[in-house]
Protein backbone atom coordinates (compact mmCIF):
# COMPACT_ATOMS: atom_id res chain seq x y z
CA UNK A 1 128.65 79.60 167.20
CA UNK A 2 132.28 80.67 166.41
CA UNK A 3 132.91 81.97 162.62
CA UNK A 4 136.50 81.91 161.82
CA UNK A 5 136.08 85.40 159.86
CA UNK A 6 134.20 87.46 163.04
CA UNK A 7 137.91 87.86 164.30
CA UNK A 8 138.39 90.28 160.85
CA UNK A 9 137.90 93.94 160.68
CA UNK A 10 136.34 93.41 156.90
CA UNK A 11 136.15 97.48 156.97
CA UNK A 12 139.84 97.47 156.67
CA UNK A 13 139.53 94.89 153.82
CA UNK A 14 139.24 96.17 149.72
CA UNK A 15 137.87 93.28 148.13
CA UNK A 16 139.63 92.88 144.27
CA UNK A 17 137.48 91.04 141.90
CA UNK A 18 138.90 88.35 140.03
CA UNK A 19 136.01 86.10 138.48
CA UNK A 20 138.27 83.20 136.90
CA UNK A 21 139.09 82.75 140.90
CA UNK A 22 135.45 82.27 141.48
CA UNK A 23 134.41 79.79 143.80
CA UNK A 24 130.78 80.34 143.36
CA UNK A 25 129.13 81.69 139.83
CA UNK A 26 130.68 84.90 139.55
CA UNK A 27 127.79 86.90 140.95
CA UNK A 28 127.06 84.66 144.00
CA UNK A 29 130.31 84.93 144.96
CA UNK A 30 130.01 88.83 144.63
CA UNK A 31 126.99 88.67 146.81
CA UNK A 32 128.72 86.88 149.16
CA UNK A 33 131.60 89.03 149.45
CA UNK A 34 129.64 91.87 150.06
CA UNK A 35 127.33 90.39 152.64
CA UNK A 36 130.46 90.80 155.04
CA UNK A 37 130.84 94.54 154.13
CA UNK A 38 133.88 95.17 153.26
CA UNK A 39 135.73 98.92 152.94
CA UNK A 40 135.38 98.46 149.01
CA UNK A 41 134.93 96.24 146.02
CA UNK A 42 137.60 96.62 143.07
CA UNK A 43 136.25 95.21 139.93
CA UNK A 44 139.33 94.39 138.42
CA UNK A 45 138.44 92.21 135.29
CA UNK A 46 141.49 93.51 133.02
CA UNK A 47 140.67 90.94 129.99
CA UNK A 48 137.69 92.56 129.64
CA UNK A 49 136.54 95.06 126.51
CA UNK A 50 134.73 98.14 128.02
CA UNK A 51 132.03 97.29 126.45
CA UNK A 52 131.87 93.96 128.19
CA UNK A 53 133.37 95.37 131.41
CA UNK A 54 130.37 98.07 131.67
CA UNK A 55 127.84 95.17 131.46
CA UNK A 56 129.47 93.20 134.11
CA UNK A 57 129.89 96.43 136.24
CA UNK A 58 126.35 97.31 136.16
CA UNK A 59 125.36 93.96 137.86
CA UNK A 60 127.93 93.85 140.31
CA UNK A 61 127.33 97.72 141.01
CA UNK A 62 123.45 96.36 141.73
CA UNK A 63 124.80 94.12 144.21
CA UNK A 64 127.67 96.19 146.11
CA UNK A 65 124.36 99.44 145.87
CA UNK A 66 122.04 96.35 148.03
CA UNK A 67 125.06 95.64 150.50
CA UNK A 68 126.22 99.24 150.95
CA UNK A 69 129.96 98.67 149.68
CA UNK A 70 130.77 100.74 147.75
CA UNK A 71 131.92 100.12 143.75
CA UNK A 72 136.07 101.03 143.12
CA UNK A 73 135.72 100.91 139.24
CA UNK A 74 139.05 99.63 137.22
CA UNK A 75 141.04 100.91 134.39
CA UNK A 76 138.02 102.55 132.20
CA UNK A 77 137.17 105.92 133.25
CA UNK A 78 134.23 106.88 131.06
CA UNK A 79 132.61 103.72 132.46
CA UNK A 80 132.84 104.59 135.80
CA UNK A 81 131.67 107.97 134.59
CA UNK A 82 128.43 105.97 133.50
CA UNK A 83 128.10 103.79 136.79
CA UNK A 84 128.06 106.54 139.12
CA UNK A 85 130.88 106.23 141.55
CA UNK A 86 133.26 108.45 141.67
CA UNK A 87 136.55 107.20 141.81
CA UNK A 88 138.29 105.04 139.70
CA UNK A 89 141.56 102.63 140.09
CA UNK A 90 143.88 103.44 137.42
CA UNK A 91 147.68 101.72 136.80
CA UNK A 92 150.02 104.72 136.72
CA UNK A 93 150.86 104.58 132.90
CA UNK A 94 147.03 104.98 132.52
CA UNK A 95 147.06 108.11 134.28
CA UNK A 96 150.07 109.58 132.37
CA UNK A 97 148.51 108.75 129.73
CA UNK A 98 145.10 111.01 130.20
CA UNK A 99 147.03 113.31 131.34
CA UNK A 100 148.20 114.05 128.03
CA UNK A 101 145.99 116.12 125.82
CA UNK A 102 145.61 114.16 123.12
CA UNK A 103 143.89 111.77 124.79
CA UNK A 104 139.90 110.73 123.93
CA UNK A 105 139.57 110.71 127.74
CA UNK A 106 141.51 113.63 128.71
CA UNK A 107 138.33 115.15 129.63
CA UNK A 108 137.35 112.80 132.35
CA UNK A 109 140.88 113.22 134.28
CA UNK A 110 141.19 117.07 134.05
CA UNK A 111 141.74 118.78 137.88
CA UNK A 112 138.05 119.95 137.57
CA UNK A 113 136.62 116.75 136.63
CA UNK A 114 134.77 115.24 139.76
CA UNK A 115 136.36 112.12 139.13
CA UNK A 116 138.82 110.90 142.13
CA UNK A 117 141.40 108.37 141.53
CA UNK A 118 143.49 105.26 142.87
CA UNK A 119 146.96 104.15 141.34
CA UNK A 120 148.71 101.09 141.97
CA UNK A 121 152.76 101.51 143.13
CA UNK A 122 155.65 99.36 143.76
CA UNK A 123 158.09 101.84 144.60
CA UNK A 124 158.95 105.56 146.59
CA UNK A 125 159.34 106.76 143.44
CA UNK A 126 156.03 105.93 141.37
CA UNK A 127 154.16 106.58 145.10
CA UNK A 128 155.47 110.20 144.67
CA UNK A 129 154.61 110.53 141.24
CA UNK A 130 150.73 109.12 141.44
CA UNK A 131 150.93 111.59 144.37
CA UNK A 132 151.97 114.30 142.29
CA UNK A 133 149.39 113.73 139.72
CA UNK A 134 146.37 113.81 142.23
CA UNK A 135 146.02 110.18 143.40
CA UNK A 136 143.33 110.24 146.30
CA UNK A 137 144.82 106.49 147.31
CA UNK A 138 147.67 104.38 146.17
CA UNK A 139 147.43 100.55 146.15
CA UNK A 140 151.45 99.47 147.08
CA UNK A 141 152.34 95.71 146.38
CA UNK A 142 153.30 93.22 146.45
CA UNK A 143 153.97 92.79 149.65
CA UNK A 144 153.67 89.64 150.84
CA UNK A 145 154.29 86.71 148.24
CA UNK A 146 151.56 85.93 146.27
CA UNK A 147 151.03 83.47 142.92
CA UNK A 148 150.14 86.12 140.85
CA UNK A 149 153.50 87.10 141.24
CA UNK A 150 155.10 83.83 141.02
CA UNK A 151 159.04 83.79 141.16
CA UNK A 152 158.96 87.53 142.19
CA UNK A 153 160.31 88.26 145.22
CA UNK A 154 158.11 90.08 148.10
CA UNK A 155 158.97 93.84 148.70
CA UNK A 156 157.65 93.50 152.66
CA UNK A 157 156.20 95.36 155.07
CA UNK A 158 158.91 97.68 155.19
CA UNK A 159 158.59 98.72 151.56
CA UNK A 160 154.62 98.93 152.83
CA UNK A 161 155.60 101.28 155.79
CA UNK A 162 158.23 103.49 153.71
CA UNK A 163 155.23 104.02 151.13
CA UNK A 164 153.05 105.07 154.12
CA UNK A 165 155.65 107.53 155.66
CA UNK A 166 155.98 109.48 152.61
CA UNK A 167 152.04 109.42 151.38
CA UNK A 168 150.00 111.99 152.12
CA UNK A 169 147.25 109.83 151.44
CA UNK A 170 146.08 106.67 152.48
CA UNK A 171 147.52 103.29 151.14
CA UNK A 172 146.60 100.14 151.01
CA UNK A 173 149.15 97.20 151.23
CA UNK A 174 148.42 94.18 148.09
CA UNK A 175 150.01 90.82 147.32
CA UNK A 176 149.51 87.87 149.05
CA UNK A 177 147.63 89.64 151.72
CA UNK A 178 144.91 86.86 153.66
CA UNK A 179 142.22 86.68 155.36
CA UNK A 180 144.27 86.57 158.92
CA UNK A 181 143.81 88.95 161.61
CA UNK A 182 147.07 88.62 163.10
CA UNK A 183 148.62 89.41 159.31
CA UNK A 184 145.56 92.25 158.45
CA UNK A 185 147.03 94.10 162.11
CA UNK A 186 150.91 93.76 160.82
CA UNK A 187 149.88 95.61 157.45
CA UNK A 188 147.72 98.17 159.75
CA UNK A 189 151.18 98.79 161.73
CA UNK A 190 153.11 100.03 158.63
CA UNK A 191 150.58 103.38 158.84
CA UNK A 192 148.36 101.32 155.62
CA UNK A 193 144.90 102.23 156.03
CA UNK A 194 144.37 98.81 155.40
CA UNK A 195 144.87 95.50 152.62
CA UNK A 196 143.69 94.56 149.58
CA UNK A 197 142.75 91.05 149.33
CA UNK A 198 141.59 89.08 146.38
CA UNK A 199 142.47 85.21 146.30
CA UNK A 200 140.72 84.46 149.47
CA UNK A 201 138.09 87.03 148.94
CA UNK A 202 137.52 84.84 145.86
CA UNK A 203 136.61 81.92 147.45
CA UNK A 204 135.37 82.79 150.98
């Protein structure tokens, strides 16, 4: 029987994790994202406290551990410290920011600390700067339009590509980014190691 999504490389695919999007309670729909096996699953609940975020983690962590996907933390590095992974996904003013000494969670961002990290970009120049500050991946969006960036215009695929020719490691295009082969193979073209996707993820 023909399924519309066996045409799509879902190892190419990081799911993001937006639960007010939710077409099934929250962690049915995380099972069911999983159950196709994507690269990755970014839990990216940012109205969450840590404290609430950690709890919420720890479930979905349980679910990505059963699927073998692995779990892309967000934003809170001590709680990825606790989860397990990793790696965390980090905005680039968040990783500035424990760079500096002062900060409570300096310690967990320090070039000996075990901890990898992500950072989202939307230009050469904050691509070159996550680079400089030890980004294992960058996230570089939006690319295609999207309503989470309503009004905004698209940077394209050539803003993709130009953030792949000067990365010296991989990237991942974001922003309006579906569940389409034919659109998954144009973002593969710029040199991305493949898309983020969270809308359609959402709801499959």
């Amino acid at each position: 029987m023909y399924n519309k999504y066996d045409e799509i490389d879902f190892s190419k695919i990081i799911a993001v994790s937006n639960r007010h999007l939710s077409r099934l309670p929250y962690l049915d729909q995380v099972e069911r994202i999983c159950s196709f096996r994507p690269k990755a699953f970014l839990l990216r609940e940012k109205d969450l406290s840590e404290a609430d975020y950690l709890e919420l983690a720890r479930d979905v962590k349980e679910i990505c551990d059963r699927h073998g996907v692995p779990l892309i933390p967000h934003f809170y590095p001590k709680a990825a410290g606790v989860l397990g992974p990793d790696i965390v996904h980090l905005p680039l003013w968040k990783v500035k920011e424990l760079r500096e000494p002062a900060s409570q969670e300096a310690d967990t961002m320090t070039p000996a600390s075990p901890l990898r990290f992500g950072v989202s970009v939307h230009s050469a120049e904050e691509a070159r700067e996550a680079i400089s500050l030890g980004a294992s991946y960058l996230i570089a969006g939006h690319v295609f339009a999207t309503d989470c960036k309503k009004g905004a215009p698209p940077r394209g695929l050539h803003f993709l590509k130009e953030i792949c020719r000067l990365a010296s490691v991989p990237v991942y295009g974001i922003g309006g980014i579906r569940l389409d082969a034919g659109q998954i193979s144009d973002v593969l073209k710029q040199g991305a190691a493949g898309g983020c996707i969270m809308s359609q993820m959402m709801r499959i």
